[in-house]
N, C-alpha and C. Protein backbone atom coordinates (compact mmCIF):
# COMPACT_ATOMS: atom_id res chain seq x y z
N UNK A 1 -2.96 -86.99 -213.63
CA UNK A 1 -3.19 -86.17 -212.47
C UNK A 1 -3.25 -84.71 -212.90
N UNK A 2 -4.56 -84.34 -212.88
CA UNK A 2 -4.69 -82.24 -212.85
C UNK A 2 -3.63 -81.64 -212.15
N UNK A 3 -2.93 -80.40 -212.77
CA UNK A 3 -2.41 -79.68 -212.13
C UNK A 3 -3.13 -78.78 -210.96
N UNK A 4 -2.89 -78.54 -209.91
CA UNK A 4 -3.36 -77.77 -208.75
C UNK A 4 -2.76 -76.81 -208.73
N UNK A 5 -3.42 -75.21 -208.61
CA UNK A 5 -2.61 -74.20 -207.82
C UNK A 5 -2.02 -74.11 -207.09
N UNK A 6 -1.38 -73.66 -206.66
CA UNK A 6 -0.75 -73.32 -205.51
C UNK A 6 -0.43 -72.09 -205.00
N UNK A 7 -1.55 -71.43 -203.92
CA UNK A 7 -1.55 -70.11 -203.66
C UNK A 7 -1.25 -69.90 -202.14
N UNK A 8 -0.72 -68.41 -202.42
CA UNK A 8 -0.47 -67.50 -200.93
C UNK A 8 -1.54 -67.81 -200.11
N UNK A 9 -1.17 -68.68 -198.29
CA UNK A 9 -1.88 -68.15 -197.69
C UNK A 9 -1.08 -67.76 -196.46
N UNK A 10 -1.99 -66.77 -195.80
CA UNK A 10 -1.12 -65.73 -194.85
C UNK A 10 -1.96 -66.21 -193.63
N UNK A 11 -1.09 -66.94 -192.86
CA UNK A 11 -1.73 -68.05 -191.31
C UNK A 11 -0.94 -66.95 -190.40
N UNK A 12 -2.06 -66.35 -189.75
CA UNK A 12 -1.47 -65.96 -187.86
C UNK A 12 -1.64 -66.39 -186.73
N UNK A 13 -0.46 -66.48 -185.89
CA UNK A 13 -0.16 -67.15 -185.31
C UNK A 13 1.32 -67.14 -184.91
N UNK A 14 1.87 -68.16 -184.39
CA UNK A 14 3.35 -68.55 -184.23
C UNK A 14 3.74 -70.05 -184.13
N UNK A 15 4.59 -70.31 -184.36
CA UNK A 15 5.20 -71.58 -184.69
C UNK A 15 6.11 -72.01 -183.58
N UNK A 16 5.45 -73.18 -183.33
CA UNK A 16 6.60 -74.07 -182.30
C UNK A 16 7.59 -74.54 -183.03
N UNK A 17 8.94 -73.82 -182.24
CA UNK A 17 10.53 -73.96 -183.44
C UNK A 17 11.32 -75.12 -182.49
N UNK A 18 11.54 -74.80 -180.94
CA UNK A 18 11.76 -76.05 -180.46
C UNK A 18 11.75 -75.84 -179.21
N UNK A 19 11.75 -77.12 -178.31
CA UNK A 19 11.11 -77.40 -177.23
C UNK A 19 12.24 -78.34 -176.44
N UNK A 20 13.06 -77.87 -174.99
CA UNK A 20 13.96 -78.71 -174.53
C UNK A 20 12.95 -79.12 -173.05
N UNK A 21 13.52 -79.98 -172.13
CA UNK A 21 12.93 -80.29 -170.61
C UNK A 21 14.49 -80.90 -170.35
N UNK A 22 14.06 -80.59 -169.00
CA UNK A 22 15.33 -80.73 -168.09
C UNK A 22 14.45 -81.36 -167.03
N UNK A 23 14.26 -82.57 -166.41
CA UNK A 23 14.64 -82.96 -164.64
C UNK A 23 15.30 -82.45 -163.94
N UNK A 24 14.78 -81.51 -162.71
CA UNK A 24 15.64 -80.80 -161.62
C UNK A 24 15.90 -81.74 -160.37
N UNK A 25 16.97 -82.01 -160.04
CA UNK A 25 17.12 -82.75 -159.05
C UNK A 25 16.89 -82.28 -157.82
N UNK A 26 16.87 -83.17 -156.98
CA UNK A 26 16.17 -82.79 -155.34
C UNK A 26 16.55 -81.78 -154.70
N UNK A 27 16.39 -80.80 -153.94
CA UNK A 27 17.44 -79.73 -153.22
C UNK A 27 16.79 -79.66 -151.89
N UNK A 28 17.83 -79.39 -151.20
CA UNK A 28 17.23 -79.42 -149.58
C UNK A 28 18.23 -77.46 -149.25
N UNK A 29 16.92 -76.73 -149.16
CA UNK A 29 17.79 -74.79 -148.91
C UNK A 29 17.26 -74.88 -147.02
N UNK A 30 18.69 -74.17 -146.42
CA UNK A 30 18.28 -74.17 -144.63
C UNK A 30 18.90 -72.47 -144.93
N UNK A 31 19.13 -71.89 -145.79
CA UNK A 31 19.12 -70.23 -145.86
C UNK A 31 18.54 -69.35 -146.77
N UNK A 32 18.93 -68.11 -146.83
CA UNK A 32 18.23 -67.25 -147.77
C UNK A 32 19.53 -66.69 -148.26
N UNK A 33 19.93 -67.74 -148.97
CA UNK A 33 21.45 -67.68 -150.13
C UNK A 33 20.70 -68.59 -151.18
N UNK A 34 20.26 -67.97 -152.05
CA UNK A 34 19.51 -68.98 -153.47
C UNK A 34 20.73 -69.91 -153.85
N UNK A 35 20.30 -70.85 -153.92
CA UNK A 35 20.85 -71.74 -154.16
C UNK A 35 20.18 -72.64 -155.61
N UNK A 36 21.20 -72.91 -156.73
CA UNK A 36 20.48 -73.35 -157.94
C UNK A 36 19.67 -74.98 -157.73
N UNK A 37 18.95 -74.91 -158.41
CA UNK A 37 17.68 -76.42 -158.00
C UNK A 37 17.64 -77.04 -159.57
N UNK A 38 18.55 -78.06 -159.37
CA UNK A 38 19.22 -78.47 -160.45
C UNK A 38 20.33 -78.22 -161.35
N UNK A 39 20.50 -78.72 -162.72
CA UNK A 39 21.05 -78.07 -163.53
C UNK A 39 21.11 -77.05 -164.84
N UNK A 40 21.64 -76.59 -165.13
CA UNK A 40 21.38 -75.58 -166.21
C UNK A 40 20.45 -75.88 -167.49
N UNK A 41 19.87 -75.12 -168.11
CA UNK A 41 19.15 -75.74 -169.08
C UNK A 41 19.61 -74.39 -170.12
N UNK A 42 20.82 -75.25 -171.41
CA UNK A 42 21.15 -74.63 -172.45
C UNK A 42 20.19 -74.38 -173.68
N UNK A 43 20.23 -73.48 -173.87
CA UNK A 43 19.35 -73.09 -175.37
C UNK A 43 19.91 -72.07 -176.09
N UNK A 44 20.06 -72.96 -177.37
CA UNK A 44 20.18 -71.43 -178.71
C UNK A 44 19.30 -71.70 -179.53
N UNK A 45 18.47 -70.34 -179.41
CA UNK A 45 17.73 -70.15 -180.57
C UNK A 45 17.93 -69.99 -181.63
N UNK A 46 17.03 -70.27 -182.41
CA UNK A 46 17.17 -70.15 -184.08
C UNK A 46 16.87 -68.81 -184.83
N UNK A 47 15.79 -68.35 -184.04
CA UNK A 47 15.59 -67.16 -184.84
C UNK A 47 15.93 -65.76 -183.44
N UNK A 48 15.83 -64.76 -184.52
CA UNK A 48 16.22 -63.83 -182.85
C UNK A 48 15.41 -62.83 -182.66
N UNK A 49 14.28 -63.04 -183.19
CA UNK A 49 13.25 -62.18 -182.97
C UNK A 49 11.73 -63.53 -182.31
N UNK A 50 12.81 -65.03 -181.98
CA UNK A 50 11.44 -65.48 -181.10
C UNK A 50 11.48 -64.98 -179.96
N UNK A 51 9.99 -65.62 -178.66
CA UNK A 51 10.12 -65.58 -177.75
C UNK A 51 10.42 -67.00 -176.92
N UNK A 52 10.82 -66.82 -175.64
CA UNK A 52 11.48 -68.41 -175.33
C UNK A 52 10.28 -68.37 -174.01
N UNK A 53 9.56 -69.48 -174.05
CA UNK A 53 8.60 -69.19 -173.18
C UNK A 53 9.58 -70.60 -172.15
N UNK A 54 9.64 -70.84 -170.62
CA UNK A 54 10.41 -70.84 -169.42
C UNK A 54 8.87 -71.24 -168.57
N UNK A 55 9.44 -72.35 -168.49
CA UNK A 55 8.43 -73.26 -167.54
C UNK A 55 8.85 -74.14 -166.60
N UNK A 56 8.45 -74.02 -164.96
CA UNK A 56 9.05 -74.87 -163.87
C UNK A 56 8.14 -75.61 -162.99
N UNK A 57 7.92 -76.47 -163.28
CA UNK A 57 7.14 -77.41 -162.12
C UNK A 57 7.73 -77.85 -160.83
N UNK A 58 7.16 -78.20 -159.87
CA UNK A 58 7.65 -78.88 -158.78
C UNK A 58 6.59 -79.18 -157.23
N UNK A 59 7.89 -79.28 -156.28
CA UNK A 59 7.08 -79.62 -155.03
C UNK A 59 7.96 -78.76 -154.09
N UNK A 60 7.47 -78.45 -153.22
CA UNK A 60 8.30 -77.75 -151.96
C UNK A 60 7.92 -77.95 -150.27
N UNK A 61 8.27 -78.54 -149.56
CA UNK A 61 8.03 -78.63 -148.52
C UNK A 61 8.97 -78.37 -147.49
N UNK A 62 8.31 -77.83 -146.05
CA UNK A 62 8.83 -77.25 -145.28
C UNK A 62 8.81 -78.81 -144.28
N UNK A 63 10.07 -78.59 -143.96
CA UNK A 63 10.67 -79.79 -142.83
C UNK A 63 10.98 -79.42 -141.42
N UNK A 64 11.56 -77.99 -140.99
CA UNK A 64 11.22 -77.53 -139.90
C UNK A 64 9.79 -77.14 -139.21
N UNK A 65 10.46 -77.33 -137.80
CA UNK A 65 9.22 -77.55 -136.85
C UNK A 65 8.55 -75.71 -137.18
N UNK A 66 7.88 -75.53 -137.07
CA UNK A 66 6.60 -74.29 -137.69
C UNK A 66 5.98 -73.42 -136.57
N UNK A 67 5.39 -72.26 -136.74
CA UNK A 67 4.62 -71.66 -136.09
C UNK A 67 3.63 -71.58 -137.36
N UNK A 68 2.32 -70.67 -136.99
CA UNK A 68 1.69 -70.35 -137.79
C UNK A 68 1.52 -69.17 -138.65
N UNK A 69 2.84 -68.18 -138.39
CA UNK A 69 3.34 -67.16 -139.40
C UNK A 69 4.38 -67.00 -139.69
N UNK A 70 4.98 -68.56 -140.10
CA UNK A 70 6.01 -67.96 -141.19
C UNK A 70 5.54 -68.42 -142.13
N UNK A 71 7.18 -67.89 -143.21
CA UNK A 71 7.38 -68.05 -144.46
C UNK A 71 8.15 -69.13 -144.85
N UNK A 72 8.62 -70.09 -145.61
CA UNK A 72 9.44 -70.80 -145.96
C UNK A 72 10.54 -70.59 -147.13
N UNK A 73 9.82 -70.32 -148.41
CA UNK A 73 10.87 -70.09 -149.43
C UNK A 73 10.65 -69.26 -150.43
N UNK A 74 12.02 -68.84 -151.10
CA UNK A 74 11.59 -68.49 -152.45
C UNK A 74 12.26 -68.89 -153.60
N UNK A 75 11.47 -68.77 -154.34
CA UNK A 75 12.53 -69.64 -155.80
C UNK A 75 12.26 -68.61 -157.23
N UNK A 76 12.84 -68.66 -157.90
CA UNK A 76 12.99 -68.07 -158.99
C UNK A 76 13.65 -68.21 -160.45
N UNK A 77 13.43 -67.96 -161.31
CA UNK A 77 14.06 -68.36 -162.79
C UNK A 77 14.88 -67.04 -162.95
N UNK A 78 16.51 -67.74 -164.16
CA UNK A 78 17.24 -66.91 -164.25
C UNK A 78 17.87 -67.13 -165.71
N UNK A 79 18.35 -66.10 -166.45
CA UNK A 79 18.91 -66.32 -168.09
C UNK A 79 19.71 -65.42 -167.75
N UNK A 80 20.89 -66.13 -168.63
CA UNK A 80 22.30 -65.90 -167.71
C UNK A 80 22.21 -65.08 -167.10
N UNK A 81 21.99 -65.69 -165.73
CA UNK A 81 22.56 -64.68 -164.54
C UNK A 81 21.90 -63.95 -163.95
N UNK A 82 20.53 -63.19 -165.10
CA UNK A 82 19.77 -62.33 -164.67
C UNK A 82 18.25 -62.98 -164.29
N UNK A 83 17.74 -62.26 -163.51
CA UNK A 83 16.60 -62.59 -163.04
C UNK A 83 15.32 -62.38 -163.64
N UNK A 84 14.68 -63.45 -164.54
CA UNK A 84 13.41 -62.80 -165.01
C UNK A 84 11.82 -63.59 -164.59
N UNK A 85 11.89 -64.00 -163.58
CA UNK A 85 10.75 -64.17 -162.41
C UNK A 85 11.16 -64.83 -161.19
N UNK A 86 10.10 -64.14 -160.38
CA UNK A 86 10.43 -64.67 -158.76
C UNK A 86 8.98 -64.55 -158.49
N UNK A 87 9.13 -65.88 -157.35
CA UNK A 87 8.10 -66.45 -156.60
C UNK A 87 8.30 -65.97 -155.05
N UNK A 88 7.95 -64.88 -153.87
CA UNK A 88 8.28 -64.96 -153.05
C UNK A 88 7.43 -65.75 -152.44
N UNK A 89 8.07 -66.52 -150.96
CA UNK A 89 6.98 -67.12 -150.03
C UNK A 89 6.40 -68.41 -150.97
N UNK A 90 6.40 -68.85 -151.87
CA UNK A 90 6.30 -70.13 -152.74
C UNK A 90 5.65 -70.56 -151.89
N UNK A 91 6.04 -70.99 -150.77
CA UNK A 91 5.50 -72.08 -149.71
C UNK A 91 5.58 -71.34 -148.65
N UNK A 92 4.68 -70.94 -148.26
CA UNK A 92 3.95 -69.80 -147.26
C UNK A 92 3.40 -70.87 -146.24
N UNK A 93 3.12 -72.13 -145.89
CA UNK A 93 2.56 -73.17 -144.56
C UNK A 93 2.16 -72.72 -143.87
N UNK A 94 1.40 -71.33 -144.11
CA UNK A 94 0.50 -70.45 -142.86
C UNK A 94 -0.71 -71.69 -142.96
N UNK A 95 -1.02 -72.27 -141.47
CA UNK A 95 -1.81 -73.22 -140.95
C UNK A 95 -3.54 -73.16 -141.83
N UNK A 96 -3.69 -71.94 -141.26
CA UNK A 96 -5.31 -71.39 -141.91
C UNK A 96 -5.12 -70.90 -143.34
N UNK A 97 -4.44 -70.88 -144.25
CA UNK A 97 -3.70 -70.74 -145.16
C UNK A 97 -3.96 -69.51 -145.58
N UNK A 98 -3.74 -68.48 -144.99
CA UNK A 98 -3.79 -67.11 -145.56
C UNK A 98 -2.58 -66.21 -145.35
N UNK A 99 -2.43 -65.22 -145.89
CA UNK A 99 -1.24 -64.37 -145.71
C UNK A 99 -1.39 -63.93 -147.34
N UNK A 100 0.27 -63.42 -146.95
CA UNK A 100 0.50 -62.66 -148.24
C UNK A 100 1.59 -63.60 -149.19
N UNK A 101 0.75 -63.48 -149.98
CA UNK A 101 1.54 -64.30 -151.77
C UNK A 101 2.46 -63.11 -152.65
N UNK A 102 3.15 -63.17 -152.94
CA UNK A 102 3.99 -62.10 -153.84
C UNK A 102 4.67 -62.07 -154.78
N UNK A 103 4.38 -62.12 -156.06
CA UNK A 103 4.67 -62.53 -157.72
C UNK A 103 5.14 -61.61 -158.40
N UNK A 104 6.24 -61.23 -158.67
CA UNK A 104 7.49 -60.25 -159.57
C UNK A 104 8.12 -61.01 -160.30
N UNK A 105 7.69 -60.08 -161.72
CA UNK A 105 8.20 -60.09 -163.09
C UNK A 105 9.06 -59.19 -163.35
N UNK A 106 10.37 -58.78 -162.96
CA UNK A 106 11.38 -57.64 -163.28
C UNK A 106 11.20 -57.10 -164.67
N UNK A 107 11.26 -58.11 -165.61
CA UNK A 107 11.36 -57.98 -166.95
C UNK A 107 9.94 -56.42 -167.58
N UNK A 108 9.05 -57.18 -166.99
CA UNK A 108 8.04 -56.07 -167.49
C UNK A 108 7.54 -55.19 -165.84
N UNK A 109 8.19 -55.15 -165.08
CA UNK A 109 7.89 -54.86 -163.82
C UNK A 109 6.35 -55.34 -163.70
N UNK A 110 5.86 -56.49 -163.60
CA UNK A 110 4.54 -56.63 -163.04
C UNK A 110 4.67 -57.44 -161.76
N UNK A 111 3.53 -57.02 -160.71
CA UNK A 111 3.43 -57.25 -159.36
C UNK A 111 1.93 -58.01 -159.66
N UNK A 112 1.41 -58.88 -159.36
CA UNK A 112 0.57 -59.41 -159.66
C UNK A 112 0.06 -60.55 -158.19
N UNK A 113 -1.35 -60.79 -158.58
CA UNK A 113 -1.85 -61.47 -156.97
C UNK A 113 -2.64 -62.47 -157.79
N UNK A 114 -2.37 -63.29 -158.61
CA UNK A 114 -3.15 -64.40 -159.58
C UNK A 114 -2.24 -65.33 -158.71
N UNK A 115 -2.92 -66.50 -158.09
CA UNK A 115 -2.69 -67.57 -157.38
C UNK A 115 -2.09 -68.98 -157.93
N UNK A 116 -0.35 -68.17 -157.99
CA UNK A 116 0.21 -69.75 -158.94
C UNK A 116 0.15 -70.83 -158.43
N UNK A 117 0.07 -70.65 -156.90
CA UNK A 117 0.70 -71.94 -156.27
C UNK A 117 -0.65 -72.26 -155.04
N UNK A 118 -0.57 -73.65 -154.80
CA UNK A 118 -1.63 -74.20 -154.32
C UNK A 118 -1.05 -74.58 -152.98
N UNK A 119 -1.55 -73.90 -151.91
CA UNK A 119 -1.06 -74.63 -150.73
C UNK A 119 -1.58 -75.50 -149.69
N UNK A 120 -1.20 -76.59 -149.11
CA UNK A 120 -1.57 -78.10 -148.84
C UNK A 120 -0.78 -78.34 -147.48
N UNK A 121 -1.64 -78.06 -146.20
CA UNK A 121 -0.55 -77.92 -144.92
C UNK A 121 0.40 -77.01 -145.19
N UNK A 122 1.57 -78.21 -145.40
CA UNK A 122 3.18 -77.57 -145.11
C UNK A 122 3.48 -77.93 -146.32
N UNK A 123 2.95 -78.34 -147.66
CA UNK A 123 3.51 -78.31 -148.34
C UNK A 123 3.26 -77.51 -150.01
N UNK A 124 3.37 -77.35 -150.77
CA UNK A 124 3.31 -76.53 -151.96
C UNK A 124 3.76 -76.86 -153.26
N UNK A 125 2.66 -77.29 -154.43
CA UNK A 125 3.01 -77.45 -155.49
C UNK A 125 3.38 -76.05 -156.55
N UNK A 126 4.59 -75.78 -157.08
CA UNK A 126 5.17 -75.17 -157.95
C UNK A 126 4.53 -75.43 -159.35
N UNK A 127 4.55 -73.60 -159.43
CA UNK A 127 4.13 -73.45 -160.88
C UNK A 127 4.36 -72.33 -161.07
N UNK A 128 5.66 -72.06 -162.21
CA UNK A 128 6.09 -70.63 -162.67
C UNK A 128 6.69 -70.87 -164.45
N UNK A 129 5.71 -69.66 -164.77
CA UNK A 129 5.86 -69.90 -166.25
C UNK A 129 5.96 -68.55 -166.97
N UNK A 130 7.13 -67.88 -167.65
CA UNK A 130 7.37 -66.46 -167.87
C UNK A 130 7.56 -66.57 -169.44
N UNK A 131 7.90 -65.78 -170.30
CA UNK A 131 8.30 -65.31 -171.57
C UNK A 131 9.28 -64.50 -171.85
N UNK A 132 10.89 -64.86 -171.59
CA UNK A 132 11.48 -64.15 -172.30
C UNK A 132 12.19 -63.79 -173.70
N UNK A 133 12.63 -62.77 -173.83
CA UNK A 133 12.46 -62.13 -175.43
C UNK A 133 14.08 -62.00 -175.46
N UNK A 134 15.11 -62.92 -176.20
CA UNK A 134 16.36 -62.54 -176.15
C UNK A 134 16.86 -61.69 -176.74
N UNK A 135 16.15 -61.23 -178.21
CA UNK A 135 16.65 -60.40 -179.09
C UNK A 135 17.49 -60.80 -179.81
N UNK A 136 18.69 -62.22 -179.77
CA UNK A 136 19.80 -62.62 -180.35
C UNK A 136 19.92 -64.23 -180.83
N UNK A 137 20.67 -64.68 -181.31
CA UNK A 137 20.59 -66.07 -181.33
C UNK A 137 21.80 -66.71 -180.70
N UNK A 138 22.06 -65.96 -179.46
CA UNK A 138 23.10 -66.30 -178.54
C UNK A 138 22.92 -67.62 -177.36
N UNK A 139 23.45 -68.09 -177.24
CA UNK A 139 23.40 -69.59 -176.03
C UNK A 139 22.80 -68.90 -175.00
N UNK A 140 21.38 -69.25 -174.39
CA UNK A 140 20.79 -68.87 -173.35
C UNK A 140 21.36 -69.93 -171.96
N UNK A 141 21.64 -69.50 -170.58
CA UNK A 141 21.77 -70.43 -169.71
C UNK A 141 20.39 -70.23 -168.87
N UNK A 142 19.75 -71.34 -168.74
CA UNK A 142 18.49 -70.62 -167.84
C UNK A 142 18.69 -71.88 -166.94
N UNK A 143 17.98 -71.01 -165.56
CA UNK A 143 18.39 -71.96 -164.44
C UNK A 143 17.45 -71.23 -163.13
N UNK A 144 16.93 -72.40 -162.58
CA UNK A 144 15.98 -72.00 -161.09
C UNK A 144 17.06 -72.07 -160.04
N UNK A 145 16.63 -71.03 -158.99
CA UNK A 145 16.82 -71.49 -157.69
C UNK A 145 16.18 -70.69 -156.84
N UNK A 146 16.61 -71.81 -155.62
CA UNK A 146 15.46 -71.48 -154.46
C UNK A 146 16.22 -71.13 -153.38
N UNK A 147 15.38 -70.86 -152.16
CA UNK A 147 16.26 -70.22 -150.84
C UNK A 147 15.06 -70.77 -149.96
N UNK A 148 15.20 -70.27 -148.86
CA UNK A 148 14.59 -70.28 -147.69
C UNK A 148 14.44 -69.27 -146.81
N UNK A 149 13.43 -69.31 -146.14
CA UNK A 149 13.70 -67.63 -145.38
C UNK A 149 13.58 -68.32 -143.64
N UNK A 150 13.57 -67.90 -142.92
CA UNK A 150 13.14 -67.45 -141.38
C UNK A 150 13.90 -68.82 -140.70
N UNK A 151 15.28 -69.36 -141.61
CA UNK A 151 15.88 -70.23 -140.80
C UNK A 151 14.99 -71.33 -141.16
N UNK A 152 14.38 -71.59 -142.00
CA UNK A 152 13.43 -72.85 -142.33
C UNK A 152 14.25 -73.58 -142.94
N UNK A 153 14.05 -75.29 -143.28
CA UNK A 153 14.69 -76.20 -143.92
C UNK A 153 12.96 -76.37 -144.57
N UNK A 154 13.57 -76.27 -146.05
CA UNK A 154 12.66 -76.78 -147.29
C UNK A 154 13.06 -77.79 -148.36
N UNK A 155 12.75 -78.65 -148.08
CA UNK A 155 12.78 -79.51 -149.30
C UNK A 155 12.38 -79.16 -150.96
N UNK A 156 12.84 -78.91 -151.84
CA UNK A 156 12.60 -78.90 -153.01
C UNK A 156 12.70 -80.16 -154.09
N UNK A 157 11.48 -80.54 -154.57
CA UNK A 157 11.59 -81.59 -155.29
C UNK A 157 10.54 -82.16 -156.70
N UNK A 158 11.19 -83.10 -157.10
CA UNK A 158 9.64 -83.30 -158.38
C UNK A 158 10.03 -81.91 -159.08
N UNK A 159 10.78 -81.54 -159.45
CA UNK A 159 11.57 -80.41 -160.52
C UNK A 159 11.10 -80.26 -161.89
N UNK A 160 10.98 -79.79 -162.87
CA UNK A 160 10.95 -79.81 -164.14
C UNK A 160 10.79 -78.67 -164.71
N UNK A 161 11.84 -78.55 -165.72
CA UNK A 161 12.03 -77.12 -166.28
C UNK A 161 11.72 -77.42 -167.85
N UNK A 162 11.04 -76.59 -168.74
CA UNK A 162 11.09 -76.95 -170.09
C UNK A 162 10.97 -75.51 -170.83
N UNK A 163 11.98 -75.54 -171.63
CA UNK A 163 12.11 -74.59 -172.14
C UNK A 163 11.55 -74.22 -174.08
N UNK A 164 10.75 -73.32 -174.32
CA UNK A 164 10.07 -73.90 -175.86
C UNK A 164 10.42 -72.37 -176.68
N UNK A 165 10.81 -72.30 -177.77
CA UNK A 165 11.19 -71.04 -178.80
C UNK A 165 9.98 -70.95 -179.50
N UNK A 166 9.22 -69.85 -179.65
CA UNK A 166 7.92 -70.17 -180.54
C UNK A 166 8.47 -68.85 -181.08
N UNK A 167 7.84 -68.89 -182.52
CA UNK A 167 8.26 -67.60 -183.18
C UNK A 167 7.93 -66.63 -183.05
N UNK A 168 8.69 -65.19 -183.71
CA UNK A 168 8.42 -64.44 -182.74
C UNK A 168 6.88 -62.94 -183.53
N UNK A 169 6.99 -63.42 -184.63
CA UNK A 169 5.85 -62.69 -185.59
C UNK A 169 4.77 -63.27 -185.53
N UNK A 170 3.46 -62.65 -184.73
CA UNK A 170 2.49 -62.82 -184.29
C UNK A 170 2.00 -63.30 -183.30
N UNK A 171 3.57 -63.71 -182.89
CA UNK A 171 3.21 -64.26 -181.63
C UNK A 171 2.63 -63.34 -180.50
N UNK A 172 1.72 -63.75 -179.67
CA UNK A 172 0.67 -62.46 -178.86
C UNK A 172 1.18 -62.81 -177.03
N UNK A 173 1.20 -61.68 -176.76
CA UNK A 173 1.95 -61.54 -175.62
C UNK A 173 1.13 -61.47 -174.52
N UNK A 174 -0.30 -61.07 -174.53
CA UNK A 174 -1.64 -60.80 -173.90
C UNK A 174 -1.91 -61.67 -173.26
């Protein structure tokens, strides 16, 4: 067998380091006291210059009787404790389906009107997906929850949180 070189090559990009999912169990919110939608989802990273990209699927439906301008809920992602996205109005069940949608990213202050969520009558499929940057290789607690607004009862359900560390050199933020 010939000997082969073996040379430098310099790949950009980032590397999937690791990848957890959590099942959120069912939640039924009748206030606007967030209430957590499921359980915690632990992570320590490996390196401390990745980013932890924070992903939540689901379903949300409104169970109270309705007019045609309210609001129902809001839900949001949290690392320990702190807040780094919110969904207001998630499930907005305006009849003719229009109104106002409202998407805050604290972390980088962005206000944004890109249409996460799909609405269906009274009900609303979930989709919120952020990037945060810990800086450390400390135990992250990350965790959703939801509320309700205008005295509505919302069902929250079909949950799923997955949490993935990709590295953090070259990785593109754009």
């Amino acid at each position: 067998m010939a000997l082969t070189k073996v040379t430098k090559h310099i790949i950009y990009g980032s590397t999937l380091i690791g990848h957890y999912g959590r099942d959120l169990s069912d939640l039924t919110t009748t206030g606007a006291t967030y209430t957590q939608w499921g359980e915690d989802v632990l992570y320590t990273p490996q390196y401390a210059d990745s980013h932890m990209e924070v992903s939540v699927t689901g379903s949300a439906c409104v169970t109270s009787n309705v007019g045609t301008n309210h609001s129902g809920g809001h839900v949001r992602l949290m690392a320990n404790t702190a807040e780094i996205y919110t969904c207001e109005n998630a499930n907005s069940h305006i009849n003719n389906h229009s109104g106002t949608r409202h998407y805050y990213n604290p972390r980088f202050s962005q206000h944004n009107a890109r249409q996460e969520f799909h609405a269906s009558n009274f009900g609303t499929g979930v989709y919120m997906s952020t990037i945060y940057a810990p800086g450390n290789v400390n135990q992250i607690t990350f965790e959703c929850e939801a509320a309700s607004t205008s005295s509505m009862t919302v069902q929250w359900f079909d949950g799923y949180m997955t949490v993935t560390e990709i590295s953090g050199p070259g990785y593109n933020l754009t």
